[in-house]
N, C-alpha and C. Protein backbone atom coordinates (compact mmCIF):
# COMPACT_ATOMS: atom_id res chain seq x y z
N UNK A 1 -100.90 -68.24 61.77
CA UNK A 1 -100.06 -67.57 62.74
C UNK A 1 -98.77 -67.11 62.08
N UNK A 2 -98.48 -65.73 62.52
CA UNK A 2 -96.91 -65.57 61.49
C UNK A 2 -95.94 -65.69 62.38
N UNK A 3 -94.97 -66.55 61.34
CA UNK A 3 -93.94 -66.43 61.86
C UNK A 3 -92.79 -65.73 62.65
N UNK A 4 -92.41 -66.21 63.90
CA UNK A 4 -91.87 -65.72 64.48
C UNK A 4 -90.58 -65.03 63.94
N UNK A 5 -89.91 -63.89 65.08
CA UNK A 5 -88.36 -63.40 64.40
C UNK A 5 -87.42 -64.28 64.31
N UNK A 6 -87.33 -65.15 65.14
CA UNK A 6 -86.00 -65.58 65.02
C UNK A 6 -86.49 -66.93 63.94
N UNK A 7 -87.17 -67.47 63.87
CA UNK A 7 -87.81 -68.67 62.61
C UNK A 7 -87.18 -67.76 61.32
N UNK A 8 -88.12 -66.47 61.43
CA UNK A 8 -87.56 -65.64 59.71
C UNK A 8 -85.96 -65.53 59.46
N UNK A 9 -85.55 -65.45 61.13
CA UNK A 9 -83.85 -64.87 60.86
C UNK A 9 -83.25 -66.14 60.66
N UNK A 10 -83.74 -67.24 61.05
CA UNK A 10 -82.88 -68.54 60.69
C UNK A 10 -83.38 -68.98 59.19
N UNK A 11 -84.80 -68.87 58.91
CA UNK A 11 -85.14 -69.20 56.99
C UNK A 11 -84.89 -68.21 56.38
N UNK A 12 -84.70 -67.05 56.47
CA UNK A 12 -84.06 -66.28 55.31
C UNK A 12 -82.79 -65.60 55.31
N UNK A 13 -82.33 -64.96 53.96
CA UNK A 13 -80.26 -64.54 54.29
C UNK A 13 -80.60 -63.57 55.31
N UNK A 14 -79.70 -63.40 55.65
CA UNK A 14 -79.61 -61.81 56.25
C UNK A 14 -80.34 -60.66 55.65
N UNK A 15 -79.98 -60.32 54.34
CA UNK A 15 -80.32 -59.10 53.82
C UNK A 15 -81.69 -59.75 53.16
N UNK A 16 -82.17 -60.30 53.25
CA UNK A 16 -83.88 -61.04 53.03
C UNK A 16 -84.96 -60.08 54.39
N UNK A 17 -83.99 -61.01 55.21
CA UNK A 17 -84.68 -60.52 56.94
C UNK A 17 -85.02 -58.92 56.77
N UNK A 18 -83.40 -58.20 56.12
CA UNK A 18 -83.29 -56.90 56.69
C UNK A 18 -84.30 -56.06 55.79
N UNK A 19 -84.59 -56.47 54.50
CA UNK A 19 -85.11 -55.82 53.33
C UNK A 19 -86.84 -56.18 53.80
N UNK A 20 -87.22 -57.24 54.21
CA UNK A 20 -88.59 -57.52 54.70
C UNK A 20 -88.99 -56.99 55.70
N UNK A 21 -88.11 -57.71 56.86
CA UNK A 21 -89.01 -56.97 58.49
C UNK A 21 -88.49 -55.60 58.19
N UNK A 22 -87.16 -54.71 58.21
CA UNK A 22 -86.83 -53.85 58.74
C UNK A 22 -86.58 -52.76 57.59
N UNK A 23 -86.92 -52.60 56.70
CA UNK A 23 -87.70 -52.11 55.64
C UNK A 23 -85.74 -51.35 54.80
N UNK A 24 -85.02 -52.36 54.68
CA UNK A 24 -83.95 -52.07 54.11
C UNK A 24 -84.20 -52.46 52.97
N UNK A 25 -82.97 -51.70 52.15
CA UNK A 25 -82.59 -51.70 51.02
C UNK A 25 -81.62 -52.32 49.97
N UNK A 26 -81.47 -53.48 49.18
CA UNK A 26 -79.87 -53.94 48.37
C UNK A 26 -79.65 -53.26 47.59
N UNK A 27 -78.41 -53.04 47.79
CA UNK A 27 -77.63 -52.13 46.70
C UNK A 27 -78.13 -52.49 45.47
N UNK A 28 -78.31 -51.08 44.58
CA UNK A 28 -78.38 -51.51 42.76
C UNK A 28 -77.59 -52.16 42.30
N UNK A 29 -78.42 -53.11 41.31
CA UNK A 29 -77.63 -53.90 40.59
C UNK A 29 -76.89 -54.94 41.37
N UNK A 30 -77.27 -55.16 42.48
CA UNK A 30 -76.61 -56.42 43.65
C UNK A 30 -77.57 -57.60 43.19
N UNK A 31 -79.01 -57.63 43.66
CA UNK A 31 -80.12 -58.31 42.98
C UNK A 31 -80.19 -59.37 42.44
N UNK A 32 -80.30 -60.54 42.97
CA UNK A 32 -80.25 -61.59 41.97
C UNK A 32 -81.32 -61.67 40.57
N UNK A 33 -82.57 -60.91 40.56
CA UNK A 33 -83.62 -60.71 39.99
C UNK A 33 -83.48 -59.29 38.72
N UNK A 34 -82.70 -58.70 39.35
CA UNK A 34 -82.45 -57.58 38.59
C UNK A 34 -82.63 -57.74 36.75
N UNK A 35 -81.37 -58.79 36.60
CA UNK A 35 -81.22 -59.14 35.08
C UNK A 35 -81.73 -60.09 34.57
N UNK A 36 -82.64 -60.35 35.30
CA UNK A 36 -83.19 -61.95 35.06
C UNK A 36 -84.66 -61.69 34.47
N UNK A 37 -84.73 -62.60 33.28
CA UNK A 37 -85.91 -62.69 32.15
C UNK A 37 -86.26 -63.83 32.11
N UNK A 38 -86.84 -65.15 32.83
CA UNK A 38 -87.37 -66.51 32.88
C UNK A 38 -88.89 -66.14 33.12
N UNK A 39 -89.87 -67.29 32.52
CA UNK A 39 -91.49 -66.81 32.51
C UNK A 39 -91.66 -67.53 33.96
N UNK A 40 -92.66 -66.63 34.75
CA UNK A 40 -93.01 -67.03 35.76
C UNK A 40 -93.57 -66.25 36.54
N UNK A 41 -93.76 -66.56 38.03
CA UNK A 41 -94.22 -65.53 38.64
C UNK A 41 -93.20 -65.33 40.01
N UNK A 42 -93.24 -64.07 40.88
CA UNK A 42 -92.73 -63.75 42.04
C UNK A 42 -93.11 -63.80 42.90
N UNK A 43 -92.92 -64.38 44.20
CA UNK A 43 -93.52 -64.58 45.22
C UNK A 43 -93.16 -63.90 46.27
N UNK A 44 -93.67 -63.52 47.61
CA UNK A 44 -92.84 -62.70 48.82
C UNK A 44 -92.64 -64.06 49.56
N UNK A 45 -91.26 -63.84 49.94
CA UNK A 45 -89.93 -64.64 50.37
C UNK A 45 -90.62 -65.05 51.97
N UNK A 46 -91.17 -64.32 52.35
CA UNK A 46 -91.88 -64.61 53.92
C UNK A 46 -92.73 -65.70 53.80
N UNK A 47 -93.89 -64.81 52.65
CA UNK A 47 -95.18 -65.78 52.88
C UNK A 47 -95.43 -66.70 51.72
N UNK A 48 -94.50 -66.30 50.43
CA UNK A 48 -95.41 -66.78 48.79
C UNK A 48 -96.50 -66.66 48.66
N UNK A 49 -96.95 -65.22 48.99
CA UNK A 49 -97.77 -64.77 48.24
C UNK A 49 -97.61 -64.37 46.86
N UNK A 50 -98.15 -65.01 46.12
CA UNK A 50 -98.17 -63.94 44.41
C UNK A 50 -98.00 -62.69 44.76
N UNK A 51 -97.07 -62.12 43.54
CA UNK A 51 -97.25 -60.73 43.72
C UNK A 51 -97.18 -60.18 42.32
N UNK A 52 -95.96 -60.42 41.76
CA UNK A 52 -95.73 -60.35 40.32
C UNK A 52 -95.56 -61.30 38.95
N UNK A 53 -95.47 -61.04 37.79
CA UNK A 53 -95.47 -62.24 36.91
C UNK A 53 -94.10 -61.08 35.78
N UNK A 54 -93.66 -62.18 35.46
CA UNK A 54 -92.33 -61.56 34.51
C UNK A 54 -92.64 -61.15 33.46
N UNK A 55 -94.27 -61.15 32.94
CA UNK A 55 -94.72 -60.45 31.67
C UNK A 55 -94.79 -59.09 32.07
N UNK A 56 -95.14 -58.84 32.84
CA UNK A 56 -94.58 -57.47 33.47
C UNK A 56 -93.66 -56.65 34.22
N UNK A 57 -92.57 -57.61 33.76
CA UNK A 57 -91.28 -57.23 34.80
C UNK A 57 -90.83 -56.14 33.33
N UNK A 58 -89.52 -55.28 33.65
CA UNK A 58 -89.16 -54.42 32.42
C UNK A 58 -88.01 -53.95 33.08
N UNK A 59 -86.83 -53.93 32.23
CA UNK A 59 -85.66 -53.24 32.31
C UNK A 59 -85.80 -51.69 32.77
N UNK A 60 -85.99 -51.21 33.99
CA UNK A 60 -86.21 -49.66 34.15
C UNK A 60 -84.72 -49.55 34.25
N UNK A 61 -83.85 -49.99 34.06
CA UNK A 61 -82.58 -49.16 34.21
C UNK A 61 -81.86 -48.70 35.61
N UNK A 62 -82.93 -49.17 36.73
CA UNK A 62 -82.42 -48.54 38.04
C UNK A 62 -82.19 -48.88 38.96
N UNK A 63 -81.63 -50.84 38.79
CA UNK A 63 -80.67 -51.50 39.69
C UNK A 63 -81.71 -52.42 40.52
N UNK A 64 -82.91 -52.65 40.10
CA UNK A 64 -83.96 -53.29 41.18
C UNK A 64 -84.64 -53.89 39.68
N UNK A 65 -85.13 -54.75 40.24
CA UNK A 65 -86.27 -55.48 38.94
C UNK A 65 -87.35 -54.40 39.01
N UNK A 66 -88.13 -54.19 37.68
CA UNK A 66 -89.23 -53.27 37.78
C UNK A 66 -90.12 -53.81 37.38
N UNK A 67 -91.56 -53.85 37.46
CA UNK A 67 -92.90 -54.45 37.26
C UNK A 67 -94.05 -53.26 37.06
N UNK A 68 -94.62 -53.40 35.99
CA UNK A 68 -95.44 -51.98 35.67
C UNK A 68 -96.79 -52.60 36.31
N UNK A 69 -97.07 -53.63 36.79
CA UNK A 69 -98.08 -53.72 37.79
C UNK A 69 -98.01 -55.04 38.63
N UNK A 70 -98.75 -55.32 39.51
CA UNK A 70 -98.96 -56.55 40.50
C UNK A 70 -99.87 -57.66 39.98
N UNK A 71 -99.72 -58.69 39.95
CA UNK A 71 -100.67 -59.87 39.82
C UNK A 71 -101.66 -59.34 39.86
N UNK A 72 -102.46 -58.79 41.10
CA UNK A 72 -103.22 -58.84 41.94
C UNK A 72 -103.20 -57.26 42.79
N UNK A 73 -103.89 -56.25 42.71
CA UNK A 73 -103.67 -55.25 43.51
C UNK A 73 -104.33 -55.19 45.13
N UNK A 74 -104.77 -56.70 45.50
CA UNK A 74 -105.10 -56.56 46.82
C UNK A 74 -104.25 -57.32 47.41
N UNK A 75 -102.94 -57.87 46.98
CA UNK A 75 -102.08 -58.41 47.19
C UNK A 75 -101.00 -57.37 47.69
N UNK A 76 -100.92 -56.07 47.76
CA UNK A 76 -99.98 -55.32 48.16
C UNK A 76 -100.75 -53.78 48.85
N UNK A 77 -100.26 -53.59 50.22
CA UNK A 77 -100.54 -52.52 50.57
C UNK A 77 -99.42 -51.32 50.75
N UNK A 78 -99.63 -50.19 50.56
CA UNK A 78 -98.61 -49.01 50.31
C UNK A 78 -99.26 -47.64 51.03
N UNK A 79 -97.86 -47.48 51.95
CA UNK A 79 -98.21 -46.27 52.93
C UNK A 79 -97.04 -45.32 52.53
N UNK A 80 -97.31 -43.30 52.50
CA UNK A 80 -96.02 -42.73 52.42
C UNK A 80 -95.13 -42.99 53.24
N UNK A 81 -94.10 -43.09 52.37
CA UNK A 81 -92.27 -43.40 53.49
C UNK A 81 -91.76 -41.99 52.94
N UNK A 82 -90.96 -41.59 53.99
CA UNK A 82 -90.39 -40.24 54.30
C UNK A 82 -89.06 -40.41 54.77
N UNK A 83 -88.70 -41.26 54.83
CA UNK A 83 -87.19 -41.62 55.05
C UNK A 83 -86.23 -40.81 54.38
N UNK A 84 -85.39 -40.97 54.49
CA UNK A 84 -83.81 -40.27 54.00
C UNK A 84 -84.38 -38.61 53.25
N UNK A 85 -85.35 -38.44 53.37
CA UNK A 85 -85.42 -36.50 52.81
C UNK A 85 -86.84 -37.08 51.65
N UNK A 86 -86.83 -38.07 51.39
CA UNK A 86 -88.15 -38.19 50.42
C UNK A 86 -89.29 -38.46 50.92
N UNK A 87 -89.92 -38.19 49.56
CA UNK A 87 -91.69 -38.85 50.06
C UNK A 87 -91.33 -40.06 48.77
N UNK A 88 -91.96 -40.95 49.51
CA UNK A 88 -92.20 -42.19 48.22
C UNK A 88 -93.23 -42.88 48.81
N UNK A 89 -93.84 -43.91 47.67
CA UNK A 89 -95.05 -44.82 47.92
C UNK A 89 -94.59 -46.05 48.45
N UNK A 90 -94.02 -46.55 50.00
CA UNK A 90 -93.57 -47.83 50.37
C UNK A 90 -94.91 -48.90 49.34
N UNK A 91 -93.91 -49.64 49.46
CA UNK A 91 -95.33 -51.26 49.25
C UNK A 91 -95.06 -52.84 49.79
N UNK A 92 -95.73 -52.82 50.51
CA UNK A 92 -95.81 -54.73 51.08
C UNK A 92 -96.62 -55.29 50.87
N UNK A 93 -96.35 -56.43 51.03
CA UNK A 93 -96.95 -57.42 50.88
C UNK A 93 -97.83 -57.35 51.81
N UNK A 94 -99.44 -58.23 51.81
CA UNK A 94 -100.52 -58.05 52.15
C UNK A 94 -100.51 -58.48 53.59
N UNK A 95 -100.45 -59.90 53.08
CA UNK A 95 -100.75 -60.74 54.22
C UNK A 95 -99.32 -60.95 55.34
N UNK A 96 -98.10 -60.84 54.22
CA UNK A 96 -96.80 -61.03 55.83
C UNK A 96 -96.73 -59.51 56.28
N UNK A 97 -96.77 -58.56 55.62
CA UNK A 97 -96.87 -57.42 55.42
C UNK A 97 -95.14 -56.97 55.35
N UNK A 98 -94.64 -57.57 54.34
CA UNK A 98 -92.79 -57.80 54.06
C UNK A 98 -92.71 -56.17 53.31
N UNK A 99 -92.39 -55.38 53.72
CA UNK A 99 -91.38 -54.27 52.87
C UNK A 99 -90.62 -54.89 51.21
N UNK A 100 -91.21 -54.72 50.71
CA UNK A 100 -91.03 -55.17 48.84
C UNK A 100 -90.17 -54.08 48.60
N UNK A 101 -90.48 -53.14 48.69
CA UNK A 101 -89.72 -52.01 47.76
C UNK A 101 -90.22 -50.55 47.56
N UNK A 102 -90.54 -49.61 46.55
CA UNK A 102 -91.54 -48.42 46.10
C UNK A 102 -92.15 -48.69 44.88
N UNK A 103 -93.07 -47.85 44.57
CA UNK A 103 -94.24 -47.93 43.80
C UNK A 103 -93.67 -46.23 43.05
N UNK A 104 -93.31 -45.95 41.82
CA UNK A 104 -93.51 -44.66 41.05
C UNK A 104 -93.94 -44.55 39.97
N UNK A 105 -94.03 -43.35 39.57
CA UNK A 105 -94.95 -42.48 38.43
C UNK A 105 -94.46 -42.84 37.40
N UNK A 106 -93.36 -42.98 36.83
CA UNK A 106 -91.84 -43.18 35.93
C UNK A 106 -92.17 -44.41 35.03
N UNK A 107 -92.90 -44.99 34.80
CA UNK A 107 -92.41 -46.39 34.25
C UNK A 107 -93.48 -46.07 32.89
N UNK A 108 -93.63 -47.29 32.17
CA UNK A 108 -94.35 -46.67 30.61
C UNK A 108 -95.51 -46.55 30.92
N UNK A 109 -95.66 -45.24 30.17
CA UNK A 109 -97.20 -45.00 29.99
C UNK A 109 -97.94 -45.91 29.35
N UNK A 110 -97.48 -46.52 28.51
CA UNK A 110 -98.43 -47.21 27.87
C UNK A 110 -99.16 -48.62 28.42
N UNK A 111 -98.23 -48.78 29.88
CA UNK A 111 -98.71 -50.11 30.36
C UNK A 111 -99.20 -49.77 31.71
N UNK A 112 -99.70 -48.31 31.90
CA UNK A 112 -100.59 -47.37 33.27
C UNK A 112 -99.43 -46.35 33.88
N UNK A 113 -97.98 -46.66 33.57
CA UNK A 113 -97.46 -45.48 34.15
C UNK A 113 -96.48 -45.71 35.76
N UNK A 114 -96.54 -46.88 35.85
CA UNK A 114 -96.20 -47.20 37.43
C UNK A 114 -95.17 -48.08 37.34
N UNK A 115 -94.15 -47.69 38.35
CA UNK A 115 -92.64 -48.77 38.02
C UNK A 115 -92.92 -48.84 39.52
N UNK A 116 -93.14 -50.66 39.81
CA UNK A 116 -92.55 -51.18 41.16
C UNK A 116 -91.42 -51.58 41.00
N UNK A 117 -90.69 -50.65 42.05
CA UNK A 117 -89.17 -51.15 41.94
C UNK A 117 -88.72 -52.05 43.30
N UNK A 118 -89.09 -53.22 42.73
CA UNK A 118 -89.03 -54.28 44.08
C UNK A 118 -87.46 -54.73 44.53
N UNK A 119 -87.00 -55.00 45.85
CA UNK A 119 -85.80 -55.48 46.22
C UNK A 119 -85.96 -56.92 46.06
N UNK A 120 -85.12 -57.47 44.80
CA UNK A 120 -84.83 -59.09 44.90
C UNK A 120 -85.14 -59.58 46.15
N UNK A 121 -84.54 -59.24 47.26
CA UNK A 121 -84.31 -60.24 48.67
C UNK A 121 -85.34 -60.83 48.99
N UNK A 122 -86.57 -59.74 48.21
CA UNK A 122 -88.08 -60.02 49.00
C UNK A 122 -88.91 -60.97 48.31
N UNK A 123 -88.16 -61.01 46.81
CA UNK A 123 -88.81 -62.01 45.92
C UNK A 123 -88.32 -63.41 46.24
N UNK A 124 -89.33 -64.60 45.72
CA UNK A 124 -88.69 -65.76 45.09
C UNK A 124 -88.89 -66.12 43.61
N UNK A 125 -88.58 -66.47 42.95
CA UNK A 125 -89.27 -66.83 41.74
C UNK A 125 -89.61 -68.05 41.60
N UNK A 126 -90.70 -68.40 40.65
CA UNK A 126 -90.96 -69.50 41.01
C UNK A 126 -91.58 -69.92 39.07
N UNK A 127 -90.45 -70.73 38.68
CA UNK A 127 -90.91 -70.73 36.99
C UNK A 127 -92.26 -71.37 36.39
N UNK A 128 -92.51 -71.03 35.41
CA UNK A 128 -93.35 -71.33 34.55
C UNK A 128 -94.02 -72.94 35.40
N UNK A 129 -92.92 -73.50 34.35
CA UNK A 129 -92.83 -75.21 34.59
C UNK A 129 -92.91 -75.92 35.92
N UNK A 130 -92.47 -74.63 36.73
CA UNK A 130 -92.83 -75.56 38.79
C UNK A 130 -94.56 -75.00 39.16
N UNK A 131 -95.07 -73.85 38.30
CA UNK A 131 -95.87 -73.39 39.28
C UNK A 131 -96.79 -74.41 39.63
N UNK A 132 -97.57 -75.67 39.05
CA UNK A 132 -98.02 -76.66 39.33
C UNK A 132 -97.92 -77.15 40.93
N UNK A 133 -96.61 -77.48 40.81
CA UNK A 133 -95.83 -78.28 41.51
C UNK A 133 -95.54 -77.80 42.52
N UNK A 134 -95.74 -76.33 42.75
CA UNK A 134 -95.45 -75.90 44.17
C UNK A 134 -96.88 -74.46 44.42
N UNK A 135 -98.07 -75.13 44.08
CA UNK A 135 -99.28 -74.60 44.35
C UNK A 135 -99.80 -73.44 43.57
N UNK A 136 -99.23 -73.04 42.62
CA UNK A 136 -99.42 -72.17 42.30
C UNK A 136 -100.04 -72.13 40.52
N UNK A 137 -101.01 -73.64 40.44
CA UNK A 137 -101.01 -73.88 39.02
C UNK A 137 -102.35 -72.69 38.40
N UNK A 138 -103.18 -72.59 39.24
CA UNK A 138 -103.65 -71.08 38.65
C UNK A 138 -103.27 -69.92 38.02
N UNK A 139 -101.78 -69.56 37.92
CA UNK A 139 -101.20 -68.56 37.47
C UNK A 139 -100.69 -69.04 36.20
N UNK A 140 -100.58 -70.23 35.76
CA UNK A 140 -100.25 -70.85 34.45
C UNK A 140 -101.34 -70.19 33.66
N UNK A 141 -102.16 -69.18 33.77
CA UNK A 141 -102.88 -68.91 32.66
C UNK A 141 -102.37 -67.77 32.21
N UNK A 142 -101.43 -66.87 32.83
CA UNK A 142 -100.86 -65.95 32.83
C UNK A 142 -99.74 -65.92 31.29
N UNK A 143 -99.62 -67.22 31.39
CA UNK A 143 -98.40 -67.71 30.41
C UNK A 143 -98.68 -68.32 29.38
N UNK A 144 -100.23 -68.58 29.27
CA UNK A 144 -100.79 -69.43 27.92
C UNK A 144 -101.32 -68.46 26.71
């Protein structure tokens, strides 16, 4: 059963809530995730679902952590957003169905071409050394 609104608005910050349910945005370079290089994987802040792993996270330069692909590509669904004058590729998470961020063309070719530019708020991280410990010891192969 998912969690109710006001459960999410009391377990997560504010700008968690606003970046998940209500498909907002944190300022560049605000991000706690942005500059951050620890081995592990990312989880969505709603549900912890896997989504990303930091072997594929990459400095794109553009104020959001970037990931040239997903754990898992049935782990995220993506519909066009048309908001503010653009077209872009929204993407959420599967199962809470949390607003993550966009999906673009831009990122290295050599690793398929695709920069998810995810909003921190929506991530958790969860290191190397805990994934055991907080269910997630399957993804330790990611790192061996």
């Amino acid at each position: 059963m998912a969690e109710s609104e006001k459960d999410l608005k009391q377990r997560l910050s504010e700008e968690a809530f606003e970046v998940t349910q209500h498909a907002a945005t944190e300022r560049p370079f605000s991000g706690q995730y942005d500059d951050f290089y620890e081995d592990g994987i990312y989880v969505d802040i709603v549900s912890g679902e896997p989504l990303f792993s930091s072997r594929d996270k990459y400095d794109a330069g553009c104020g959001w952590p970037s990931f040239t692909k997903p754990i898992d590509k049935a782990a995220l669904n993506s519909e066009t957003d048309t908001s503010f004058g653009m077209v872009r590729e929204e993407v959420r998470s599967k199962n809470a169905n949390s607003h993550l961020g966009h999906v673009f063309d831009d990122g290295p070719t050599e690793a398929g071409g695709k920069r998810f530019c995810i909003n921190s708020a929506a991530l958790r991280f969860v290191p190397v050394s805990d994934l055991a410990d907080q269910g997630y010891k399957d993804y330790q192969k990611l790192f061996e």
